[in-house]
C-alpha atoms as a PDB file:
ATOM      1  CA  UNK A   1       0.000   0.000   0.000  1.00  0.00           C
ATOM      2  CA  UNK A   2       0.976   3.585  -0.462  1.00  0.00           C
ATOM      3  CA  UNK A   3       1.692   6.173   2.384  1.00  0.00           C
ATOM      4  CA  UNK A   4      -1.243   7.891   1.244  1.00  0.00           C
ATOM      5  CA  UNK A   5      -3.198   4.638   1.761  1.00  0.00           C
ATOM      6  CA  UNK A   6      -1.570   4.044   5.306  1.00  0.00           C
ATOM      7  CA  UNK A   7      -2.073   7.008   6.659  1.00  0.00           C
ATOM      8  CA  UNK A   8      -5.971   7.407   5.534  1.00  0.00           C
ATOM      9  CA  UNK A   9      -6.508   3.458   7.351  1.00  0.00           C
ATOM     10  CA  UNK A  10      -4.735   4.824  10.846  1.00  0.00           C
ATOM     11  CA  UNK A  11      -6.882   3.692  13.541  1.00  0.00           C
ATOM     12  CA  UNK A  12      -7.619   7.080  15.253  1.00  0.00           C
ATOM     13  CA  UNK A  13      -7.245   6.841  19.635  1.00  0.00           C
ATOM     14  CA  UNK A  14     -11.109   6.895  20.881  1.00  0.00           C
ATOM     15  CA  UNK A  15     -10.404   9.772  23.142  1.00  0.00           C
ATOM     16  CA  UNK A  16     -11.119  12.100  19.722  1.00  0.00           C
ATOM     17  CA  UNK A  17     -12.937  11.519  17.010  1.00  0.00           C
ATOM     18  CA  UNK A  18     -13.567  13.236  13.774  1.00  0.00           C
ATOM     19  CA  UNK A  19     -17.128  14.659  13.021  1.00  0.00           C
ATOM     20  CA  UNK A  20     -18.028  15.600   9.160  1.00  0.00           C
ATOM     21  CA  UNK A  21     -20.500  18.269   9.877  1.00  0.00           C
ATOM     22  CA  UNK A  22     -22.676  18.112   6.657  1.00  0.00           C
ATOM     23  CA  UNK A  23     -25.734  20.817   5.513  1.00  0.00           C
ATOM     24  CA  UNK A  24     -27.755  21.593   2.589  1.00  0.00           C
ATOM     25  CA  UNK A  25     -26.443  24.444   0.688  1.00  0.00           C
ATOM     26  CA  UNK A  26     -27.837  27.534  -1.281  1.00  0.00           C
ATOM     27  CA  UNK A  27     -29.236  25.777  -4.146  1.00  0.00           C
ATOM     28  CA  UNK A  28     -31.279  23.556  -2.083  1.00  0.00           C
ATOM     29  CA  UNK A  29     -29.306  20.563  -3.678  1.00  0.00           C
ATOM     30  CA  UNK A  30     -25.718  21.288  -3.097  1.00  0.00           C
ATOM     31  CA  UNK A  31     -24.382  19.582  -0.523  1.00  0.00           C
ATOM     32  CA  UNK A  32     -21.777  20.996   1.863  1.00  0.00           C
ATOM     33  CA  UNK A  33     -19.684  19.791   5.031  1.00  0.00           C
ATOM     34  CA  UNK A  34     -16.647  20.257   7.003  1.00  0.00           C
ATOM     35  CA  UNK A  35     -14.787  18.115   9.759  1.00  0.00           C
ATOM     36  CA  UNK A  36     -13.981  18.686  13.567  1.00  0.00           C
ATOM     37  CA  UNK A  37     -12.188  16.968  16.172  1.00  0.00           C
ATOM     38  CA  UNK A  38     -13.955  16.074  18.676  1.00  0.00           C
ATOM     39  CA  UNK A  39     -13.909  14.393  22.043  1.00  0.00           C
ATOM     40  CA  UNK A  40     -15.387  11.325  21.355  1.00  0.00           C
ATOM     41  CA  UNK A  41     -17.262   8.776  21.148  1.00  0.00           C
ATOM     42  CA  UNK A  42     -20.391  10.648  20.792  1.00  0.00           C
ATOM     43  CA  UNK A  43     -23.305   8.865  21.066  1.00  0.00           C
ATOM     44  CA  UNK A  44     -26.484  11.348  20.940  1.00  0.00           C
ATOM     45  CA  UNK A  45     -26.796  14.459  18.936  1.00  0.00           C
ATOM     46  CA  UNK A  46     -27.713  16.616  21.839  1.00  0.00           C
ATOM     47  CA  UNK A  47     -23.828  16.424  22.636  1.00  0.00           C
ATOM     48  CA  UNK A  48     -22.619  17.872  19.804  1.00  0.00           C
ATOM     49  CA  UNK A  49     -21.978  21.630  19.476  1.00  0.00           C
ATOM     50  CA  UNK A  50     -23.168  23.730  16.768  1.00  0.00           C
ATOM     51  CA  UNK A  51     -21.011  25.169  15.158  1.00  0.00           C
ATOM     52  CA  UNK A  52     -20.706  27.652  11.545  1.00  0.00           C
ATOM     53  CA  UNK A  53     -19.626  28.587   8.293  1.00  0.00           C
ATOM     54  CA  UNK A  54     -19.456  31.795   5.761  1.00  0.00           C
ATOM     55  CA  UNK A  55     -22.450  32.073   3.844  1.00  0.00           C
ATOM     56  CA  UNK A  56     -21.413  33.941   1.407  1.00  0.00           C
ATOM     57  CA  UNK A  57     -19.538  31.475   0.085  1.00  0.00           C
ATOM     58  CA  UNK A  58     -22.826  29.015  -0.570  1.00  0.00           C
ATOM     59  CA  UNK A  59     -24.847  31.208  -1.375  1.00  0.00           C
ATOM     60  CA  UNK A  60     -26.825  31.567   2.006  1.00  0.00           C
ATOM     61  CA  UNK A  61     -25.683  34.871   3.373  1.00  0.00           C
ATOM     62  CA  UNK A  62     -24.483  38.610   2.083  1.00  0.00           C
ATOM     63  CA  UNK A  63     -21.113  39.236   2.234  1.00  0.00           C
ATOM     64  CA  UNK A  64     -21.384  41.947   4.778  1.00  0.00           C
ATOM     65  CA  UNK A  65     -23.123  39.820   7.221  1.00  0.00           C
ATOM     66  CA  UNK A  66     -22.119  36.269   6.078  1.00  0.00           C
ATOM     67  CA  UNK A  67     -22.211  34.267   9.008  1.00  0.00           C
ATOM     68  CA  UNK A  68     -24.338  30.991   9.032  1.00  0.00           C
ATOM     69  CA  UNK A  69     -24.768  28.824  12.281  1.00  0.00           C
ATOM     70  CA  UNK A  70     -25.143  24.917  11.890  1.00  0.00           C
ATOM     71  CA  UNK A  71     -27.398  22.819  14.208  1.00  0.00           C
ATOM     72  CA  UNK A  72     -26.397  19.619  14.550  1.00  0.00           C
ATOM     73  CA  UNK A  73     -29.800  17.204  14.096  1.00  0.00           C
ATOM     74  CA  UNK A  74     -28.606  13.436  13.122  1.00  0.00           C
ATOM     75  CA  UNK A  75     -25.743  11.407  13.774  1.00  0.00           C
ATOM     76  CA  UNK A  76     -24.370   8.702  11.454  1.00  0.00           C
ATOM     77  CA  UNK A  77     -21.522   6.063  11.633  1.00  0.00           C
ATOM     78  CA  UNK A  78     -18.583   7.662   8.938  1.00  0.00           C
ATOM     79  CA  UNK A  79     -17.909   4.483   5.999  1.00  0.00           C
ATOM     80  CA  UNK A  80     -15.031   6.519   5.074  1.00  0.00           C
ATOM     81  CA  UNK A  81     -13.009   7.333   7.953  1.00  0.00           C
ATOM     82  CA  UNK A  82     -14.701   4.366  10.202  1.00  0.00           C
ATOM     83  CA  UNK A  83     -13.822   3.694  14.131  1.00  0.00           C
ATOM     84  CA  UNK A  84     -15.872   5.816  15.956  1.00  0.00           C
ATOM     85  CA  UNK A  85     -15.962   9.221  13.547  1.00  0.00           C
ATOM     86  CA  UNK A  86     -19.695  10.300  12.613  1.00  0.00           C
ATOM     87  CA  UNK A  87     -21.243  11.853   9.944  1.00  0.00           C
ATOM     88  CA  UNK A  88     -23.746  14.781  11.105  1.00  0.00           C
ATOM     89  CA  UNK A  89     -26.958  16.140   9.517  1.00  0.00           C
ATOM     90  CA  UNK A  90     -27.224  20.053  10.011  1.00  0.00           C
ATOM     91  CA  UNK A  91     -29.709  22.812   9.381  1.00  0.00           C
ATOM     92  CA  UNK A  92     -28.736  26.154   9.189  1.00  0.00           C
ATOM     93  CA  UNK A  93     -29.860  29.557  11.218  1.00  0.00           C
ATOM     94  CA  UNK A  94     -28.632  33.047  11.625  1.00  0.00           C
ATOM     95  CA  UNK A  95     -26.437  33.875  14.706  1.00  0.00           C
ATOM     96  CA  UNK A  96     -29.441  35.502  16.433  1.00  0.00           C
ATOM     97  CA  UNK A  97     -31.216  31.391  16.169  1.00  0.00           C
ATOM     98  CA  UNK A  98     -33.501  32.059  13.014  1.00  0.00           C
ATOM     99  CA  UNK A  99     -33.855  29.538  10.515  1.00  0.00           C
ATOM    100  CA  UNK A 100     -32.427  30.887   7.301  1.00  0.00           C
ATOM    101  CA  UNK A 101     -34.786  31.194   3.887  1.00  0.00           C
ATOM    102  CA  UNK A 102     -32.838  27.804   2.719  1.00  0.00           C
ATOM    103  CA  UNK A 103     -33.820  26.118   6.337  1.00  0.00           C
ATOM    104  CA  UNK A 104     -36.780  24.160   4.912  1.00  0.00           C
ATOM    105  CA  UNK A 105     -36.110  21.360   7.629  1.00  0.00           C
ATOM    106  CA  UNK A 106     -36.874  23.907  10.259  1.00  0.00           C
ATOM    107  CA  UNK A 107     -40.025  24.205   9.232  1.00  0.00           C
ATOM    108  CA  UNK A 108     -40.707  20.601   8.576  1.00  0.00           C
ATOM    109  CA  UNK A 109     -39.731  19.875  11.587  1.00  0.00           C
ATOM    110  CA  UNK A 110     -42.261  22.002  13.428  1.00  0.00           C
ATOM    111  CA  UNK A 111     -45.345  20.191  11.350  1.00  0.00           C
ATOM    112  CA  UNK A 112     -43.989  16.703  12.218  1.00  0.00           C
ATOM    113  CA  UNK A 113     -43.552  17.070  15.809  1.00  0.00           C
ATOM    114  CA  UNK A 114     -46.945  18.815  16.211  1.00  0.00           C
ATOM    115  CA  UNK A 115     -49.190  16.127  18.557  1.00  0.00           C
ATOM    116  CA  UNK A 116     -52.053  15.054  15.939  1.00  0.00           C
ATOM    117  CA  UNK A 117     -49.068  14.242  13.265  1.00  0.00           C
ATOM    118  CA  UNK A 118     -46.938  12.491  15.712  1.00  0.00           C
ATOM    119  CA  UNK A 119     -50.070  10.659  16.896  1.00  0.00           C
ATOM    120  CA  UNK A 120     -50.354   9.533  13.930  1.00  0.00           C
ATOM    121  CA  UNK A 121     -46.701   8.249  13.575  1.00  0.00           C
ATOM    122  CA  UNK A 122     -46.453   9.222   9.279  1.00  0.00           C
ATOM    123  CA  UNK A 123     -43.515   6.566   8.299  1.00  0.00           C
ATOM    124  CA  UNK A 124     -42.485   7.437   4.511  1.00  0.00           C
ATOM    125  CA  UNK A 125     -40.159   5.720   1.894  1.00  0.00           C
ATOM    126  CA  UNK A 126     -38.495   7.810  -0.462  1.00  0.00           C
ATOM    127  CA  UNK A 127     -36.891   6.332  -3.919  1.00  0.00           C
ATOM    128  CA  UNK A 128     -33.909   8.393  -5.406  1.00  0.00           C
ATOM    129  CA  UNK A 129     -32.803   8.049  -8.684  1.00  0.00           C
ATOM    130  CA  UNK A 130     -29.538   8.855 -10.267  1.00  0.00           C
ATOM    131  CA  UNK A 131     -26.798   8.561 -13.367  1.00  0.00           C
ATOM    132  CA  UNK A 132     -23.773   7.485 -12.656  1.00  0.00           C
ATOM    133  CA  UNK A 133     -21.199   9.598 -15.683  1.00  0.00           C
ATOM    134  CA  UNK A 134     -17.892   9.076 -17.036  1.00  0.00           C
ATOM    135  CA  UNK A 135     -15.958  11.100 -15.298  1.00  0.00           C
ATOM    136  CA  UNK A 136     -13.739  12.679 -18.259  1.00  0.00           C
ATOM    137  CA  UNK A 137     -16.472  12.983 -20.782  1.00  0.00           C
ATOM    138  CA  UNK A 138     -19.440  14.024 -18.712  1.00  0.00           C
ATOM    139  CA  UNK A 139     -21.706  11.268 -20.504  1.00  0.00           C
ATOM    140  CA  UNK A 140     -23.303   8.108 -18.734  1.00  0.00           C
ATOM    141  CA  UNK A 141     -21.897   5.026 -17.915  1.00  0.00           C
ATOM    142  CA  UNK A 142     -22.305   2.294 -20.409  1.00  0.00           C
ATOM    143  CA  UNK A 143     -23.319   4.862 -23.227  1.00  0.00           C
ATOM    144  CA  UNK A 144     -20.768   4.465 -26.249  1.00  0.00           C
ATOM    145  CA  UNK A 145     -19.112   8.152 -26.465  1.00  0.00           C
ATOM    146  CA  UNK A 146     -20.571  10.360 -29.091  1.00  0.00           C
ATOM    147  CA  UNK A 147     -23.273   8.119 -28.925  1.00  0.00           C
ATOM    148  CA  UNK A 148     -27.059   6.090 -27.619  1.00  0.00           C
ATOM    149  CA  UNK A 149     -27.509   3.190 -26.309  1.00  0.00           C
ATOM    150  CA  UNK A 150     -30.193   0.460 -27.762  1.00  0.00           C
ATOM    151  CA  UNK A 151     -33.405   1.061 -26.656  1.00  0.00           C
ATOM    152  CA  UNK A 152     -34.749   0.605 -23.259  1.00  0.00           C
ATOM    153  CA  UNK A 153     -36.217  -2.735 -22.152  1.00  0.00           C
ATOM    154  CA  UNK A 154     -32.713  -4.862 -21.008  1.00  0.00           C
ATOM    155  CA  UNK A 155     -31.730  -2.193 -18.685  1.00  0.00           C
ATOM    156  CA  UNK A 156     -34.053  -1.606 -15.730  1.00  0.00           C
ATOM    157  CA  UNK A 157     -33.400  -4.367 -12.980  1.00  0.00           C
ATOM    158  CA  UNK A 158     -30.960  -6.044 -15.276  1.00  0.00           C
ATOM    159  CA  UNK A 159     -27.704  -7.908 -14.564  1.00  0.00           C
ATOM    160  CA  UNK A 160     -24.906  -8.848 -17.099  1.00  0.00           C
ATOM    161  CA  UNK A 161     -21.959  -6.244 -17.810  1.00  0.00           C
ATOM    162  CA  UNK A 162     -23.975  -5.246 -20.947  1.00  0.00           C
ATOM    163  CA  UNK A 163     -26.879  -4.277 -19.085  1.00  0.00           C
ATOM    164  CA  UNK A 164     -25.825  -3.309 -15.800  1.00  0.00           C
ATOM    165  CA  UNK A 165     -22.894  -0.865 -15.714  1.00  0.00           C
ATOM    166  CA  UNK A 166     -21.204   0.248 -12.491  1.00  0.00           C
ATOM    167  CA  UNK A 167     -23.076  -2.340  -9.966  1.00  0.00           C
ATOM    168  CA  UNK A 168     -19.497  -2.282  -7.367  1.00  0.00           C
ATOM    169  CA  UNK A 169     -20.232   1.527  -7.216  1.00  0.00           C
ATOM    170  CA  UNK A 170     -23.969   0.760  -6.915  1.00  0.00           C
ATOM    171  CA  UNK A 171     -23.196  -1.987  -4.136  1.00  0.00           C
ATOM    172  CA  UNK A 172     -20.295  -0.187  -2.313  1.00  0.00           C
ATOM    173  CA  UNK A 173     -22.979   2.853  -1.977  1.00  0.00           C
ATOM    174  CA  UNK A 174     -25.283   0.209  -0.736  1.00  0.00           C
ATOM    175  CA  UNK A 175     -23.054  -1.539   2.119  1.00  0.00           C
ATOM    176  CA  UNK A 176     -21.826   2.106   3.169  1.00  0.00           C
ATOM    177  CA  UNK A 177     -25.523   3.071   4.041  1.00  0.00           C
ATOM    178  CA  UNK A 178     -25.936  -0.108   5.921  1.00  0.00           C
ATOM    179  CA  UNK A 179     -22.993   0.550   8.147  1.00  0.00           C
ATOM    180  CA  UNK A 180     -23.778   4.151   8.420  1.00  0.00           C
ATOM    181  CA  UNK A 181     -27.424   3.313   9.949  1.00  0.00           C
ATOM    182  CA  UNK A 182     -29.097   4.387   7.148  1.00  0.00           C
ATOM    183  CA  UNK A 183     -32.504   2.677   6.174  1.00  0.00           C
ATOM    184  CA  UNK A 184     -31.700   1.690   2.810  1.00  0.00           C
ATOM    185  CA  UNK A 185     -34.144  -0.903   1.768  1.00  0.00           C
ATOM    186  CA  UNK A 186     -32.896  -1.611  -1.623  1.00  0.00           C
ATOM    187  CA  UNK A 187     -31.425  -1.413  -5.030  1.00  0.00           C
ATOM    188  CA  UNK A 188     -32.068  -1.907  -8.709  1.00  0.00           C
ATOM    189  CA  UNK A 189     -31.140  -1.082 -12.197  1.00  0.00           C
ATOM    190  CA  UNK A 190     -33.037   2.081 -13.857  1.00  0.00           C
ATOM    191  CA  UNK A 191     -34.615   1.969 -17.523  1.00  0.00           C
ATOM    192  CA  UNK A 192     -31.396   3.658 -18.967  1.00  0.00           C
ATOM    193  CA  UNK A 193     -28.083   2.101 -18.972  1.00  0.00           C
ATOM    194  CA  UNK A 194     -25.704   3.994 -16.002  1.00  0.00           C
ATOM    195  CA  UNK A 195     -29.315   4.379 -13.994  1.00  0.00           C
ATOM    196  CA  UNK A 196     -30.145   3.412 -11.042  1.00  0.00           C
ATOM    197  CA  UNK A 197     -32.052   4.065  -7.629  1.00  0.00           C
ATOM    198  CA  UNK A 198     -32.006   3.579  -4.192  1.00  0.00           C
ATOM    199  CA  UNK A 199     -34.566   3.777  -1.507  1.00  0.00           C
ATOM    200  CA  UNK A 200     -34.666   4.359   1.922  1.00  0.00           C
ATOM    201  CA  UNK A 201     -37.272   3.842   4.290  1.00  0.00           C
ATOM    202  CA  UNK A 202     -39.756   3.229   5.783  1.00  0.00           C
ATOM    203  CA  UNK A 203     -38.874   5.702   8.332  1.00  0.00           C
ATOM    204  CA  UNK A 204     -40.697   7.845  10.621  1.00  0.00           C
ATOM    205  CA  UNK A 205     -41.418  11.372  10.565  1.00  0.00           C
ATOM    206  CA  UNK A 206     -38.501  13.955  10.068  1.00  0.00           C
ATOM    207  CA  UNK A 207     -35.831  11.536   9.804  1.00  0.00           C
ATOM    208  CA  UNK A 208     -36.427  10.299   6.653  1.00  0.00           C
ATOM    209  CA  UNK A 209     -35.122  12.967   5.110  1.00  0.00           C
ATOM    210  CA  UNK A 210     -32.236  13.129   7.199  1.00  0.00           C
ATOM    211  CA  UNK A 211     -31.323   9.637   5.741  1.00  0.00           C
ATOM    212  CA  UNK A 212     -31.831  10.377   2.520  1.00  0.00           C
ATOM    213  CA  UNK A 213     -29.910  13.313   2.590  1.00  0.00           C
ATOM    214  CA  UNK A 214     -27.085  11.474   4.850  1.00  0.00           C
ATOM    215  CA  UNK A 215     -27.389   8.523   1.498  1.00  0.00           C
ATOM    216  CA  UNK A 216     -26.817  11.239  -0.970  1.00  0.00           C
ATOM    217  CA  UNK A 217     -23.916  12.785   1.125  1.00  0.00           C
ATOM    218  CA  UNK A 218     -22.330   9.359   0.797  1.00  0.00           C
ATOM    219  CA  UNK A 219     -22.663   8.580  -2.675  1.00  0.00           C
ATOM    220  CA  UNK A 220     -21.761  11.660  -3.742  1.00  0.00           C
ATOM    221  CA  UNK A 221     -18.551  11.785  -1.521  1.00  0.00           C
ATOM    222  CA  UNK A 222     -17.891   8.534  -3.007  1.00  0.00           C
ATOM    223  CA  UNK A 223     -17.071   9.984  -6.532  1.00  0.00           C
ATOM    224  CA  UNK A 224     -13.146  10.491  -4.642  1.00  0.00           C
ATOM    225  CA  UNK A 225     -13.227   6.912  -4.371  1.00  0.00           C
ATOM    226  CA  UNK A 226     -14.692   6.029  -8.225  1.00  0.00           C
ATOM    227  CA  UNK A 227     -11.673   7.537  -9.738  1.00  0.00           C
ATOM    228  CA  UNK A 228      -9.790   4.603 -10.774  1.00  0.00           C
ATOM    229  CA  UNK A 229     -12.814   3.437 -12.337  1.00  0.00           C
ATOM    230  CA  UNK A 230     -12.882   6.887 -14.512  1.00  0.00           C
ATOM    231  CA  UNK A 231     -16.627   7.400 -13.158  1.00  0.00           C
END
């Protein structure tokens, strides 16, 4: 193994851990983070300090007032660093505590732990679909360059290396959600080659979308890790 490699696998000493703070950013699909050491382990969210980040810089605050404070709100096992280092879903708020325009969590939040909705215990699963794309050409796996695939109909929960292109990404995605704590209840093969989905659920309430977004964090992170397979 490389250096490189060594020193990413070095088991860490439990008295600290690292913490990958991660929040929604301007666009409402961006998705930001940034690490801290922490002591550690930490085992419940309410022990984790909030902490911030520029604004201006996602596109969530003016330059002349660009400070943006991050509330922690869901904790994760890391896949990538391991041990006992967590992955942490945010929302985002103004120094003075109000929940910024981009903040829609806040506000779901607020419905789903209302009495008559909790009563009613809402549990939701939520399928997300994706592309996965050649990394130096910006076109989808399995498509020929310059080109189109045959027509749909082989693709969509196929198997076969001419059907199903980039399944280790598709399952290393998959095994990282498990050992995060995620809820992922499956996989398959879209209709187009280099498609696929997830889903995750059923979960209850607000933290279904904290999973999701914690599944998207992961699989997009991931692209560092598809790089040898040019994806």
């Amino acid at each position: 193994m490389s250096l490189l490699t060594d020193l990413l696998n070095l088991d860490l000493d439990e008295k600290e851990i690292i913490a990958e703070y991660i929040w929604i950013g301007g666009s409402g699909m961006d998705i930001r983070s940034k690490a801290r050491t922490l002591p550690g382990p930490v085992k419940h969210v309410k022990d984790l300090p909030n902490w911030n980040f520029d604004g201006s810089s996602t596109g969530q605050a003016p330059g002349q007032d660009s400070e943006v404070i991050i509330y922690p709100q869901a904790i994760f096992k890391d896949p990538f660093r391991r041990g006992h280092n967590i992955l942490v879903i945010c929302d985002t708020y103004t120094p003075a505590g109000e929940p910024i325009p981009t903040n829609k969590r806040f506000e779901a939040a607020k419905i789903f732990s209302e009495k008559k909705v909790a009563d009613e215990e809402p549990w939701f699963g939520i399928e997300q679909e994706y592309t996965l794309l050649q990394k130096d050409v910006k076109w989808p796996l399995g498509w020929p360059i310059n080109g189109y695939p045959g027509p749909q109909g082989p693709y969509y929960c196929g198997t076969g290396a001419d059907k199903a292109w980039g399944r280790d990404i598709v399952n290393a995605h998959y095994k990282a959600c498990i050992y995060a704590g995620i809820k992922i209840s499956g996989i398959n093969g879209e209709v187009m080659p280099g498609q696929w989905e997830f889903q995750v659920g059923p979960c209850v309430g607000i933290s279904s979308g904290d999973q999701l977004w914690a599944a998207r964090y992961i699989l997009e992170d991931n692209r560092n890790c598809w790089s040898c397979c040019n994806i």
